[in-house]
N, C-alpha and C. Protein backbone atom coordinates (compact mmCIF):
# COMPACT_ATOMS: atom_id res chain seq x y z
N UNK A 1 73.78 -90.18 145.76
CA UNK A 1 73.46 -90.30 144.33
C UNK A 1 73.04 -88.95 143.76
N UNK A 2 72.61 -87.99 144.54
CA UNK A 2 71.76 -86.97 144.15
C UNK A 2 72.87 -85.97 144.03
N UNK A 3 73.94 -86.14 144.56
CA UNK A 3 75.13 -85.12 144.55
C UNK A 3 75.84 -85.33 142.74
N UNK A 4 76.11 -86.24 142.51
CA UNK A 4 76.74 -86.53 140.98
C UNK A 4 75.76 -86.29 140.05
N UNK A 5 74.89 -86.52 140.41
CA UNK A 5 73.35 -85.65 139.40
C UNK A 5 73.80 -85.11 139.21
N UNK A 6 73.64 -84.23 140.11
CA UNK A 6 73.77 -81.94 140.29
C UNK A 6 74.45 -81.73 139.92
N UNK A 7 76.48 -82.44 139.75
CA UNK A 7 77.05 -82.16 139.18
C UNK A 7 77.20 -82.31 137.98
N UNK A 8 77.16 -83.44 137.31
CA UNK A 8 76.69 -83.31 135.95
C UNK A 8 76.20 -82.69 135.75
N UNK A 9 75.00 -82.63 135.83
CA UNK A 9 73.53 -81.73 135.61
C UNK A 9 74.43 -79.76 135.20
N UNK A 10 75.20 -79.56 136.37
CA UNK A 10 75.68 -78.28 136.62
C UNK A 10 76.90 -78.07 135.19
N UNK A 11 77.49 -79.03 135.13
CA UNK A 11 78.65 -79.28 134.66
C UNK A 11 78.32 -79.28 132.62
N UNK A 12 77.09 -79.29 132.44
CA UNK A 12 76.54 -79.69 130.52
C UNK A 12 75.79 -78.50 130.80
N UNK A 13 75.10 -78.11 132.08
CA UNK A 13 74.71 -76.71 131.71
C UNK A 13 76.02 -75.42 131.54
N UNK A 14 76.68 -75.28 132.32
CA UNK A 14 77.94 -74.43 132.12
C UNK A 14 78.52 -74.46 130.75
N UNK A 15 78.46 -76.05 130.27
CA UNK A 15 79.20 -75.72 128.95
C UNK A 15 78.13 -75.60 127.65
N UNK A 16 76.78 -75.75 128.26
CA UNK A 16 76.33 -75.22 126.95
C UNK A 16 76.19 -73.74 126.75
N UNK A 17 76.04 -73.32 128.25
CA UNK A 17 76.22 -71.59 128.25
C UNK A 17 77.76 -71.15 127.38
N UNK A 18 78.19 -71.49 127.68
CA UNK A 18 79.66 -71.48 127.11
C UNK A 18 80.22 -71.60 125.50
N UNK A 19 79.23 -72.17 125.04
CA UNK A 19 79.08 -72.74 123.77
C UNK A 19 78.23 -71.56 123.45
N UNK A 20 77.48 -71.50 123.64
CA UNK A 20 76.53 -70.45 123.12
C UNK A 20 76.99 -68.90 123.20
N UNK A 21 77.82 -68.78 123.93
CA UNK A 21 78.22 -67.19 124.11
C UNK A 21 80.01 -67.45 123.06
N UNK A 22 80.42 -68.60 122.56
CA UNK A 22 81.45 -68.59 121.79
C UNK A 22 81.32 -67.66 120.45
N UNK A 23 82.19 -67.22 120.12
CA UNK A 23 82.46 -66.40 118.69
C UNK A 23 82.88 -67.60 117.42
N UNK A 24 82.26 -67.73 117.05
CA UNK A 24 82.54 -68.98 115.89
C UNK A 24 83.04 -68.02 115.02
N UNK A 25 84.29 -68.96 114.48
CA UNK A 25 85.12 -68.83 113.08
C UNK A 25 84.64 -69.53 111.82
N UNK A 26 84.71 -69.26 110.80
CA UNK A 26 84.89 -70.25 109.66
C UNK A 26 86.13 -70.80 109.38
N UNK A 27 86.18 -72.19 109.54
CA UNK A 27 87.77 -72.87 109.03
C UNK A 27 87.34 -73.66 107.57
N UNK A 28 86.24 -73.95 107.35
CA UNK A 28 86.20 -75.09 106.28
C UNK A 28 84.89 -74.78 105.92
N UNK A 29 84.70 -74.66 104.82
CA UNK A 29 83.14 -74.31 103.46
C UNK A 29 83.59 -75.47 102.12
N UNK A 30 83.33 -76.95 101.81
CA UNK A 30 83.15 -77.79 101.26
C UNK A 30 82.02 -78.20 101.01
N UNK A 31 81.82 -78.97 99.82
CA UNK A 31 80.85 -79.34 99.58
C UNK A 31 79.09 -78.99 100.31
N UNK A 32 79.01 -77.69 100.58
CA UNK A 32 77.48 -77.21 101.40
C UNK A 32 78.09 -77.47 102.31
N UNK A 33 78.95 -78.22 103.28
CA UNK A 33 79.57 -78.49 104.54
C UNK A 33 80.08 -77.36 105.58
N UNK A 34 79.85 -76.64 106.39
CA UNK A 34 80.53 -75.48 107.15
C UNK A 34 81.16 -76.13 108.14
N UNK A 35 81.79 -75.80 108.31
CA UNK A 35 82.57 -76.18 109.03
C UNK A 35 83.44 -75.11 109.96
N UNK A 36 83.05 -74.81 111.76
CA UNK A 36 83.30 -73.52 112.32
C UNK A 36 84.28 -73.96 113.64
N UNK A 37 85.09 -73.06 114.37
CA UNK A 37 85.95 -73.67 115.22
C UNK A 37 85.76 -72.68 116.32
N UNK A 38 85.62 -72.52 117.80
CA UNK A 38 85.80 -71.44 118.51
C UNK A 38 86.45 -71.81 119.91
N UNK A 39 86.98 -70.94 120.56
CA UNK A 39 87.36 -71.21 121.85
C UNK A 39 86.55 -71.05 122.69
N UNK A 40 87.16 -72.33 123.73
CA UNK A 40 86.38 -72.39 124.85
C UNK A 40 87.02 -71.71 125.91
N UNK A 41 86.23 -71.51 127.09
CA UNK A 41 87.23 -70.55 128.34
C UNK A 41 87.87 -71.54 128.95
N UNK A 42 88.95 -71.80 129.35
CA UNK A 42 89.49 -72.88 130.39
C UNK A 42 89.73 -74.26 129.39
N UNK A 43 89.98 -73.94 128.15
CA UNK A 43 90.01 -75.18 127.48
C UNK A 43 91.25 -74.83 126.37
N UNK A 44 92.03 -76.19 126.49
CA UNK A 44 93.06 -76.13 125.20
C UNK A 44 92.60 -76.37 123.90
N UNK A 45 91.09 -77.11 124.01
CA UNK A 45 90.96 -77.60 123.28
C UNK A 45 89.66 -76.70 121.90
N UNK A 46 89.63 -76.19 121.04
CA UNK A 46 88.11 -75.35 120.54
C UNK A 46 86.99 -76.06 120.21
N UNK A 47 86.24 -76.07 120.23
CA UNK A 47 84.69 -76.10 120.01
C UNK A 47 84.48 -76.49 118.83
N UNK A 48 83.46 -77.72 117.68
CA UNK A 48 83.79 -77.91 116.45
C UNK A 48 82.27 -77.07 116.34
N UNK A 49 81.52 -76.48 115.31
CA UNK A 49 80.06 -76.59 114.90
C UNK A 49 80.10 -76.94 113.46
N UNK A 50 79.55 -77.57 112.65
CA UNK A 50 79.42 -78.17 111.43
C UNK A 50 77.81 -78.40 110.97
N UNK A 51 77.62 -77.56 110.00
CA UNK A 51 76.36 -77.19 109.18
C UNK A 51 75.94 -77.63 108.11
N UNK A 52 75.03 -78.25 107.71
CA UNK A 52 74.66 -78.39 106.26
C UNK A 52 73.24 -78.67 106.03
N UNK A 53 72.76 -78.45 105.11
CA UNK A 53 71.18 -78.84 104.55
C UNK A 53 71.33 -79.74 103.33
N UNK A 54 70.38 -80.75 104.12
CA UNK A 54 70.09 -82.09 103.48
C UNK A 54 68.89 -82.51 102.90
N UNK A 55 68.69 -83.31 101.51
CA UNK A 55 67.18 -84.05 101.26
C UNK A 55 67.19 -85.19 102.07
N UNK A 56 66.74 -84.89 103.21
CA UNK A 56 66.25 -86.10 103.67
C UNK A 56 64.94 -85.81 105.22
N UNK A 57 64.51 -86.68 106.05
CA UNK A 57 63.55 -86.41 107.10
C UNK A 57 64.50 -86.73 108.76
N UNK A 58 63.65 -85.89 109.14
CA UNK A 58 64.37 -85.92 110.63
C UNK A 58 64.50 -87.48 111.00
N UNK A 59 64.27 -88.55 111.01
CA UNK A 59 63.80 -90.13 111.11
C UNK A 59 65.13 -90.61 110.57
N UNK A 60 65.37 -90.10 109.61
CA UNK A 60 66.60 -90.75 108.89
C UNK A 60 67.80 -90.35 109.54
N UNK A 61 67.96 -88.94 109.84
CA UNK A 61 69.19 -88.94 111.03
C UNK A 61 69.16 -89.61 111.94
N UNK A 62 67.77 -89.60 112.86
CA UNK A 62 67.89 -89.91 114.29
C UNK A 62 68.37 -91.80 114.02
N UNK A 63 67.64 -92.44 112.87
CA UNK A 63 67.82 -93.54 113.12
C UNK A 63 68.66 -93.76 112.22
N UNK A 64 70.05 -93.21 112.20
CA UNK A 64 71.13 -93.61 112.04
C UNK A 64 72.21 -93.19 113.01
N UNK A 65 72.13 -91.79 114.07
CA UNK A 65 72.67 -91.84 114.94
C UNK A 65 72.36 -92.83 115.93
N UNK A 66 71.14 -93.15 116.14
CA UNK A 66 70.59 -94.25 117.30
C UNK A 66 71.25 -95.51 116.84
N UNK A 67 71.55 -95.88 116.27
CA UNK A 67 72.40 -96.84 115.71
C UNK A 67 74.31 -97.11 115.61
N UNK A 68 74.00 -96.97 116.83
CA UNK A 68 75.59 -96.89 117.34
C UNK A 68 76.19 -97.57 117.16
N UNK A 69 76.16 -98.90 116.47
CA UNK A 69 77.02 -99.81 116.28
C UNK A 69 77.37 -99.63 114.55
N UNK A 70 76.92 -99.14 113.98
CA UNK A 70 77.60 -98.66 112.95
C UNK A 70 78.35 -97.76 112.46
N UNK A 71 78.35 -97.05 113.62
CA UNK A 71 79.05 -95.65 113.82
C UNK A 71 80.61 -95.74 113.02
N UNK A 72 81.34 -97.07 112.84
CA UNK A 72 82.79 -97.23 112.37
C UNK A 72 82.57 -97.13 111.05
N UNK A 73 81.38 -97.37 110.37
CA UNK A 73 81.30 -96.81 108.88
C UNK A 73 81.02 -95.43 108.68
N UNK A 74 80.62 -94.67 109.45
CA UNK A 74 81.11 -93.55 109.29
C UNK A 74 81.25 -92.06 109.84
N UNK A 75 81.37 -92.70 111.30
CA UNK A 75 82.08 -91.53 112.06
C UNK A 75 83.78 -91.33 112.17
N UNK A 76 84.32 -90.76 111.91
CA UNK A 76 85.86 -90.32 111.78
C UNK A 76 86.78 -90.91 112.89
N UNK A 77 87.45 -92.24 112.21
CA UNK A 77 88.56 -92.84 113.38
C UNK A 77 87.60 -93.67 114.16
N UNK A 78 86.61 -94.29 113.99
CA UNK A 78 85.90 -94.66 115.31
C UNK A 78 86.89 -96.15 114.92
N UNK A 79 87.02 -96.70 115.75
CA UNK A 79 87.64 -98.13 115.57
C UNK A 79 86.21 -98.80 116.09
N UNK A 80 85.14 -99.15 117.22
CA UNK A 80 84.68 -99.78 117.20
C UNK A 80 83.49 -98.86 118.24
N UNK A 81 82.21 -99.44 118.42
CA UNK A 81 81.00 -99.23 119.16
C UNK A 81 80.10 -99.66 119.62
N UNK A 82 79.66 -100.06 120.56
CA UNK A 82 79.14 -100.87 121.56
C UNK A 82 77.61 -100.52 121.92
N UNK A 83 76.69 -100.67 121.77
CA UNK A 83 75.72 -100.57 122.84
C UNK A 83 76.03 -101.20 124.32
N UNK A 84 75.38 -100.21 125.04
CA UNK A 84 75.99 -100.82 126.62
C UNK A 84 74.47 -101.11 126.73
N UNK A 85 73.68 -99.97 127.21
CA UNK A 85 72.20 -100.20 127.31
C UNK A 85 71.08 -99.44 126.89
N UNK A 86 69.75 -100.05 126.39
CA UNK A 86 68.76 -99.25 125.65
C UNK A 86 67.82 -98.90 126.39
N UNK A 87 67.79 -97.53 126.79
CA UNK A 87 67.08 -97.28 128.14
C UNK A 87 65.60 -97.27 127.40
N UNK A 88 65.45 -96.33 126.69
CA UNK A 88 64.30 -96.74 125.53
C UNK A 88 64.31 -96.52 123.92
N UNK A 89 63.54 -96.01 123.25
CA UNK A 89 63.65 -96.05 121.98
C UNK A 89 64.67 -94.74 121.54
N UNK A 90 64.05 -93.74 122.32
CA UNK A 90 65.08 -92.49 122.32
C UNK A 90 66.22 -92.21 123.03
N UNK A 91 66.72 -93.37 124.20
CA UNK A 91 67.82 -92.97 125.17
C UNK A 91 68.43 -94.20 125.63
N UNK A 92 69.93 -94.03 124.99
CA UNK A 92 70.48 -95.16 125.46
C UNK A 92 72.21 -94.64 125.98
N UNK A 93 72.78 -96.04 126.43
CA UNK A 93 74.32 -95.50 126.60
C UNK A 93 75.27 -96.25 125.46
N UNK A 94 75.81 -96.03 125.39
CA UNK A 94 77.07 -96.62 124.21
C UNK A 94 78.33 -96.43 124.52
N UNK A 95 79.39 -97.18 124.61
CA UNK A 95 80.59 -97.69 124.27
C UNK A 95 81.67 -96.92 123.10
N UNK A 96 82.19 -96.23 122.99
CA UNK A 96 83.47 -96.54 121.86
C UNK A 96 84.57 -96.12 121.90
N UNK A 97 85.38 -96.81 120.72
CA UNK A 97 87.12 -96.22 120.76
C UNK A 97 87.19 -95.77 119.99
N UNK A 98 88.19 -94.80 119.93
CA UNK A 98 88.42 -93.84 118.74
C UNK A 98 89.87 -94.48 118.52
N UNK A 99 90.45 -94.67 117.03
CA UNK A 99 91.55 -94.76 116.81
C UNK A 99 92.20 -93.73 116.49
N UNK A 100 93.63 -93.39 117.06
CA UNK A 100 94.34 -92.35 117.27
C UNK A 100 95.89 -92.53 116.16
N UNK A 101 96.52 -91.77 115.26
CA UNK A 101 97.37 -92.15 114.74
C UNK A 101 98.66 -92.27 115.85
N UNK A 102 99.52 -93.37 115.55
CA UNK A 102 100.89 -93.54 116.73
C UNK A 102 101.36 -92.54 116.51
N UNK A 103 102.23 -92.15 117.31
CA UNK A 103 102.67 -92.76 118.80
C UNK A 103 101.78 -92.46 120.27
N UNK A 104 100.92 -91.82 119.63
CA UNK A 104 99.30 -91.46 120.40
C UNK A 104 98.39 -92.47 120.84
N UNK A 105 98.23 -92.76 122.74
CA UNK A 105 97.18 -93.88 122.08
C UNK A 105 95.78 -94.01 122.19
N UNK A 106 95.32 -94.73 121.86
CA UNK A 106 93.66 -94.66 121.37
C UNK A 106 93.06 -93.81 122.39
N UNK A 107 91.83 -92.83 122.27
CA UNK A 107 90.85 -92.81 123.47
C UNK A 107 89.69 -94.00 123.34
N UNK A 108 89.13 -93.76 124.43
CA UNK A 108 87.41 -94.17 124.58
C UNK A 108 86.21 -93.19 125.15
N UNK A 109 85.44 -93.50 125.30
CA UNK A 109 84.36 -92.93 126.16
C UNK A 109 83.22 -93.80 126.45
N UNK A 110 82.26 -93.51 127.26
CA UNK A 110 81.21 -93.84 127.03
C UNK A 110 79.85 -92.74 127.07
N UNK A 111 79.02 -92.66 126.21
CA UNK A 111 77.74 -91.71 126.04
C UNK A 111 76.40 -91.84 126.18
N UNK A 112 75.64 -91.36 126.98
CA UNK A 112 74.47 -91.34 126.67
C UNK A 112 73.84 -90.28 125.74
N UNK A 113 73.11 -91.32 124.86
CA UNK A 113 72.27 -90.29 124.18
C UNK A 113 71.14 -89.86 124.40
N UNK A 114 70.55 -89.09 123.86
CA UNK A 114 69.26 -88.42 124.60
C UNK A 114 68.12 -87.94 123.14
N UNK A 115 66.71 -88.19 122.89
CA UNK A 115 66.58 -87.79 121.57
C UNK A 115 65.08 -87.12 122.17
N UNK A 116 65.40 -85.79 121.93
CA UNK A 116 63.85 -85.13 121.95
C UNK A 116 63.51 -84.31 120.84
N UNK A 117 62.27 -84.05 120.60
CA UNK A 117 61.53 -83.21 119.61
C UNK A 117 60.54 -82.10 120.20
N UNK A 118 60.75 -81.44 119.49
CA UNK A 118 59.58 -79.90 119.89
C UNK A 118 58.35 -79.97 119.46
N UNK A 119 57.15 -80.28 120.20
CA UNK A 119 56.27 -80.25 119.79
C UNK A 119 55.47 -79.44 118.49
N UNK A 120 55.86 -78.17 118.14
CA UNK A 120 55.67 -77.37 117.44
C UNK A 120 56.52 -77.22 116.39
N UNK A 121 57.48 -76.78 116.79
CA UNK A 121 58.71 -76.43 115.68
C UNK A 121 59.09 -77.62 115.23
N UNK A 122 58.89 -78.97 115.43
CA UNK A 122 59.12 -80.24 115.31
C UNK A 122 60.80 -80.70 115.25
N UNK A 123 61.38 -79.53 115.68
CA UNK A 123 63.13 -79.22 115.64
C UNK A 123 63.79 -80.51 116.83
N UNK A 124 64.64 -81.61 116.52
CA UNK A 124 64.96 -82.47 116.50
C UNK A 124 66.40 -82.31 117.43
N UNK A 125 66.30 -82.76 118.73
CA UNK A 125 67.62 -82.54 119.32
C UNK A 125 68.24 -84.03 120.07
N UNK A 126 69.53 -84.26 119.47
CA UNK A 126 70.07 -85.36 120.03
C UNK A 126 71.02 -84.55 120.81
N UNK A 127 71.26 -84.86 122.21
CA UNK A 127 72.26 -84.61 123.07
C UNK A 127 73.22 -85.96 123.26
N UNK A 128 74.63 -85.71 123.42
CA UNK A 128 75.39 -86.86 123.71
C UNK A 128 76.62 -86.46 124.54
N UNK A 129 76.08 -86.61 125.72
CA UNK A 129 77.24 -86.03 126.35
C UNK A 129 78.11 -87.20 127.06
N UNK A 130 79.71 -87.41 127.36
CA UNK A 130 80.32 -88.39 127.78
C UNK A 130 79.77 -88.62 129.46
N UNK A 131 79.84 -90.11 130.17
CA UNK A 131 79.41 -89.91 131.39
C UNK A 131 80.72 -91.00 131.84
N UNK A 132 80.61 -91.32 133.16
CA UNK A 132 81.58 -92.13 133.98
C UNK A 132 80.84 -92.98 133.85
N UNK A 133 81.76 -94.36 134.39
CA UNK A 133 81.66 -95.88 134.69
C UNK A 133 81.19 -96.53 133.32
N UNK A 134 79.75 -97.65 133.62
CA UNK A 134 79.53 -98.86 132.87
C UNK A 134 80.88 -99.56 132.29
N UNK A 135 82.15 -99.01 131.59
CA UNK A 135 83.29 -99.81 131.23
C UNK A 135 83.95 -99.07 131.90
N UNK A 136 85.34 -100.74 132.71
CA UNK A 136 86.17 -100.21 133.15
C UNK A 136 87.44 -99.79 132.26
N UNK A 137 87.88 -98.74 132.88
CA UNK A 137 89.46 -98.29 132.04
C UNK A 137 90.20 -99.35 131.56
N UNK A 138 90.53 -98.79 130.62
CA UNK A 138 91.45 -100.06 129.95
C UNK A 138 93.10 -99.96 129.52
N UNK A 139 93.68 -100.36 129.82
CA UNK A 139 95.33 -100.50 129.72
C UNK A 139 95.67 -100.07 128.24
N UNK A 140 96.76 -98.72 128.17
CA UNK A 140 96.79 -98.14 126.53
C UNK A 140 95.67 -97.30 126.08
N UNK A 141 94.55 -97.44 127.08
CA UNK A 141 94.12 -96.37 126.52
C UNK A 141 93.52 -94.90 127.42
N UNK A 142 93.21 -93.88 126.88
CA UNK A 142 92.74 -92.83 127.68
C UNK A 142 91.50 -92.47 127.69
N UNK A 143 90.66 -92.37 128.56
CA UNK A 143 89.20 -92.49 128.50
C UNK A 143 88.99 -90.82 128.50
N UNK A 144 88.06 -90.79 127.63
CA UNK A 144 87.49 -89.16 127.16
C UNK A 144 86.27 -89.04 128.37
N UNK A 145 86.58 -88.50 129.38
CA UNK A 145 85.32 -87.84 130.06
C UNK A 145 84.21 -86.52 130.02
N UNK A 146 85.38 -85.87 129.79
CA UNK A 146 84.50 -84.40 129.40
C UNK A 146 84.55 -84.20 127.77
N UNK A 147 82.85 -84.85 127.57
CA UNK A 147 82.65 -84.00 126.09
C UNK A 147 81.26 -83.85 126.02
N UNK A 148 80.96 -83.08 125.08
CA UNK A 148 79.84 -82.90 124.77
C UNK A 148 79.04 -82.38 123.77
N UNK A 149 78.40 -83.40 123.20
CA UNK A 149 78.02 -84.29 121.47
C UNK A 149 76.69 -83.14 121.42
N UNK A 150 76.28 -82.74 120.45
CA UNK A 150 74.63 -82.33 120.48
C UNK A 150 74.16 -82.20 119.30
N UNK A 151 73.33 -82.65 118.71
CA UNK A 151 72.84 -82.55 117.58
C UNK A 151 70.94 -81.76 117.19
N UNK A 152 71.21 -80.95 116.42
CA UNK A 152 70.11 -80.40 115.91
C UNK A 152 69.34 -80.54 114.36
N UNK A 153 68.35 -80.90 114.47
CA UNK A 153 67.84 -81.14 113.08
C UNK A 153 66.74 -80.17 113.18
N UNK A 154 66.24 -79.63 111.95
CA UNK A 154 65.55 -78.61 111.65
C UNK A 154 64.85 -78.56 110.60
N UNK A 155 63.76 -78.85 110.29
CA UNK A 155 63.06 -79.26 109.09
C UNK A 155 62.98 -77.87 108.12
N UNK A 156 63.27 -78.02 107.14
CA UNK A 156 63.10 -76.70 106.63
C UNK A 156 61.75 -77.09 105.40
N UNK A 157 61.28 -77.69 105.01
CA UNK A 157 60.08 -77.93 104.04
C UNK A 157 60.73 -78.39 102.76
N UNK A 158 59.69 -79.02 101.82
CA UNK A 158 59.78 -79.46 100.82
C UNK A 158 61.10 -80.72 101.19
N UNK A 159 60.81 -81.58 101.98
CA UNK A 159 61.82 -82.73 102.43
C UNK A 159 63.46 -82.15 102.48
N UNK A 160 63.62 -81.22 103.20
CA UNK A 160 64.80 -80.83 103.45
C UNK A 160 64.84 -80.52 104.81
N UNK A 161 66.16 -80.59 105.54
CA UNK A 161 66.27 -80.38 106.62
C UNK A 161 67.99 -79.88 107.04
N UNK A 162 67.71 -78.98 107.86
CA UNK A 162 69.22 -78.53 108.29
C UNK A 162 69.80 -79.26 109.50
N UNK A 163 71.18 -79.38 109.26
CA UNK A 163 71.75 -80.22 110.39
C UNK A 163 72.68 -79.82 111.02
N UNK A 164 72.93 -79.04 112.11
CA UNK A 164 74.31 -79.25 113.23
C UNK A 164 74.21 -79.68 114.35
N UNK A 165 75.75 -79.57 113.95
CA UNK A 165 76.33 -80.52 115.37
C UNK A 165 77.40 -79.66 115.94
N UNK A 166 77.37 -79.66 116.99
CA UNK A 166 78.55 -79.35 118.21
C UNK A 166 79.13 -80.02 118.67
N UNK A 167 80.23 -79.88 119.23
CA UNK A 167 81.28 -81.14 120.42
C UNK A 167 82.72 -79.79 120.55
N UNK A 168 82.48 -80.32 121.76
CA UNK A 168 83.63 -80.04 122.82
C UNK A 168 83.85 -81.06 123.51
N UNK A 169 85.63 -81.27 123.16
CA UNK A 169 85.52 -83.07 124.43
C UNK A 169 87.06 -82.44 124.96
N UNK A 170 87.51 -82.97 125.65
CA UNK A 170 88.90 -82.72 125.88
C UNK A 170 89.43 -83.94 126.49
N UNK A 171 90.18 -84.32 124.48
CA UNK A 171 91.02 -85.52 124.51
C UNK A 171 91.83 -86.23 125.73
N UNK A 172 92.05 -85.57 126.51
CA UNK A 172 92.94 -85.87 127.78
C UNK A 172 94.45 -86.44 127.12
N UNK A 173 95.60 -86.35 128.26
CA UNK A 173 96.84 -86.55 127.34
C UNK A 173 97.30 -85.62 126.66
N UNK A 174 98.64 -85.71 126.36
CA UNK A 174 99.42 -84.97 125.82
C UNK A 174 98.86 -85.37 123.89
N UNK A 175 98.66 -84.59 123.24
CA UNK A 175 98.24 -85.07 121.69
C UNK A 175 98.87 -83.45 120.59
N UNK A 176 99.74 -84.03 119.40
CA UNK A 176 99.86 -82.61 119.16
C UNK A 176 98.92 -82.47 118.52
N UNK A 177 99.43 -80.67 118.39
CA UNK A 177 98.45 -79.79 117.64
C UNK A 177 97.87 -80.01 116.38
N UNK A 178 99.06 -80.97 115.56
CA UNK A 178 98.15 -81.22 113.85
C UNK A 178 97.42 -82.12 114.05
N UNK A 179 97.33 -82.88 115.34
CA UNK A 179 96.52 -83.97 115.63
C UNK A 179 95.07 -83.95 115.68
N UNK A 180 95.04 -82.49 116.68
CA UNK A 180 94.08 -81.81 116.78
C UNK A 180 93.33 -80.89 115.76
N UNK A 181 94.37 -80.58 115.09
CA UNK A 181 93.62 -79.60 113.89
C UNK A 181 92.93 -80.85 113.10
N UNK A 182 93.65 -81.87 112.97
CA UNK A 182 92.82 -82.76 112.04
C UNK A 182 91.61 -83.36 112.18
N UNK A 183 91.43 -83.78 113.91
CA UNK A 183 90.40 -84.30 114.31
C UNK A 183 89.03 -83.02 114.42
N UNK A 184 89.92 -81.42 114.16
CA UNK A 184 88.81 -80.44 114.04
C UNK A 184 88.05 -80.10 112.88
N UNK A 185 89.10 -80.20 111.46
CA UNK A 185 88.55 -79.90 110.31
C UNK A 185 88.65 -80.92 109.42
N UNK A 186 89.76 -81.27 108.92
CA UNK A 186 89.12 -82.77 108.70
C UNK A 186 88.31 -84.17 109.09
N UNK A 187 87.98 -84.02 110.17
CA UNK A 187 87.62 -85.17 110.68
C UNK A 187 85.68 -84.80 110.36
N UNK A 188 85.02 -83.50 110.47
CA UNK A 188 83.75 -83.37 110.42
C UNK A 188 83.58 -83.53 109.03
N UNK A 189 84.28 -82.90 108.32
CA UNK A 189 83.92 -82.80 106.96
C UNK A 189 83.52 -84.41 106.60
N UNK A 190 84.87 -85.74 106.80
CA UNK A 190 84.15 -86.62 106.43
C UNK A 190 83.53 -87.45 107.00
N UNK A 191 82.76 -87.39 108.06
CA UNK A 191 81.68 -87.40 108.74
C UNK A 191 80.20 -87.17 108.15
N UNK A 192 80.32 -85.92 107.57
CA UNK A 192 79.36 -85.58 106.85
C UNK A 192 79.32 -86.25 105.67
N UNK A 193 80.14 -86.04 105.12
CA UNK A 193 80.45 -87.06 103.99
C UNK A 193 79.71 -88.47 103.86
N UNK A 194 79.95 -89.07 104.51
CA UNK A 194 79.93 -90.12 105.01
C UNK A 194 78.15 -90.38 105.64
N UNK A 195 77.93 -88.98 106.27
CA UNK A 195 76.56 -89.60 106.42
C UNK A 195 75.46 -89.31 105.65
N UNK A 196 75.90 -88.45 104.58
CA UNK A 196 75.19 -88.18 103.34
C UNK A 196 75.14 -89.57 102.77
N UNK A 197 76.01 -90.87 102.66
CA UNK A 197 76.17 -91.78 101.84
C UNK A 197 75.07 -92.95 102.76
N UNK A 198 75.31 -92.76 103.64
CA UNK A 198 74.69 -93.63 104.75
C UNK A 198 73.24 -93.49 104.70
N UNK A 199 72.55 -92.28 104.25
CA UNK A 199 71.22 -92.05 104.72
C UNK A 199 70.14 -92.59 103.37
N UNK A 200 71.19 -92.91 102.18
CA UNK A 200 70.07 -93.56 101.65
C UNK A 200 70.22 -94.94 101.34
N UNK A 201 71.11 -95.73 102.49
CA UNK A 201 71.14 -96.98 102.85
C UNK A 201 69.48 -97.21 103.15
N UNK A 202 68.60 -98.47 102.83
CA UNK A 202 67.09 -98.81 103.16
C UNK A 202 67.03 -98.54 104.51
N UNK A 203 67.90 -98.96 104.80
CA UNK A 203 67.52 -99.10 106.60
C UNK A 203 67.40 -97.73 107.09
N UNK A 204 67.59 -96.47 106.86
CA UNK A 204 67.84 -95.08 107.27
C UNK A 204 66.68 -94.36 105.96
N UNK A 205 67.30 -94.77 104.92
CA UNK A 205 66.06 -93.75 103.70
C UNK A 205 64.42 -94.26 104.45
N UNK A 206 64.01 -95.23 104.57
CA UNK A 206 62.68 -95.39 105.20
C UNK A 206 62.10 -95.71 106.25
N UNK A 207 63.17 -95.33 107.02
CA UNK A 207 63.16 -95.51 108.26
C UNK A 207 61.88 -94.58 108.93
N UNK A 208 61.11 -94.88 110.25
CA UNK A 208 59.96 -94.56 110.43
C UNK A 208 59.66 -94.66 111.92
N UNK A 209 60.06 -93.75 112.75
CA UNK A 209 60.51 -93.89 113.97
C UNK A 209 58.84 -93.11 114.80
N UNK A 210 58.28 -94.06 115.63
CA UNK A 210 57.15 -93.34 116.64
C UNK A 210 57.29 -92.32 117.18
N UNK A 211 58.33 -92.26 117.57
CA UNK A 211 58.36 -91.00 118.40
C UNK A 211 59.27 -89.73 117.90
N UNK A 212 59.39 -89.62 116.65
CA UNK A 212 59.86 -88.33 115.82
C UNK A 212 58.60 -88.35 114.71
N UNK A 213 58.17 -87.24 114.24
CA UNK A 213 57.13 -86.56 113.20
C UNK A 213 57.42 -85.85 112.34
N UNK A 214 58.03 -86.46 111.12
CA UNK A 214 58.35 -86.03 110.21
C UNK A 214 57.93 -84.60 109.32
């Protein structure tokens, strides 16, 4: 058991080093939205980062990402999302499919999420990286193993807060390139979109989570 640790463990550290020493581009500046693309070493696939500053509190992201079963209203292509299990208030695993346009067919994955805060800087980090098992493979489709989700929130004062996100996954399968460009720059933009609309749903605008400090 202690061997697949280490590798994981080895395997999200490498690529966050990796991530971090990338040269980010600008592909997309919309609506306050940034939107940046970079290469990875050993990867076909580039790197997304996507930026913006929001009126809202760290509470209201977390408890709308923690909320994985709504994710099809408005994460990009999700066809559907599952809770598998709620390890606790901040860490669970989840389920989903992504819908893929034909003759392409669907992926999945499954993720654990991870939600910590900085005592001081009160800076807000969701990690989501893909893991093996809990669902078995499924016929038609291609299961996404290597990715890796991370989210940062950053309070900046006067009820504003900055938000990115990273991901590197590698779709697996043959998928073309406009496929990919789309799922790189269009696909964050309305994401964001989307979760600007979401956050002043009741359930997220007053949302009030123990273990994040607004």
């Amino acid at each position: 058991m202690i061997r697949p640790i280490l590798s994981l463990f080895i395997l999200l550290l490498s690529l966050n080093v990796a991530l971090a020493q990338t040269s980010w581009k600008l592909a997309s500046k919309k609506e306050g939205i940034q939107i940046y693309t970079a290469a990875v070493p050993d990867s076909k696939v580039n790197a997304i980062r996507v930026e913006c500053s929001l009126n809202a509190r760290p509470s209201q992201i977390v408890a709308l990402i923690m909320d994985v079963e709504s994710a099809p209203k408005w994460i990009y292509h999700t066809k559907s999302c599952k809770l598998i299990k709620r390890v606790s208030a901040s860490e669970l695993y989840y389920y989903s499919e992504v819908s893929v346009p034909w003759p392409v067919e669907n992926r999945d994955f499954v993720a654990h999420l991870t939600v910590n805060q900085h005592a001081k800087s009160k800076v807000v980090t969701i990690d989501g990286p893909a893991v093996s098992g809990y669902v078995p493979l499924k016929t038609g489709i291609v299961r996404i193993d290597n990715s890796k989700g991370k989210w940062i929130i950053t309070p900046e004062g006067d009820g504003r807060i900055h938000v990115e996100y990273t991901l590197h996954a590698d779709p697996g399968g043959a998928i073309p390139a406009w496929m990919v460009n789309m799922f790189a720059t269009e696909g964050p933009l309305q994401i964001f979109r989307q979760l600007k609309l979401q956050l002043e749903k009741p359930e997220y605008k007053h949302a009030q989570l123990a273990y994040i400090q607004d």
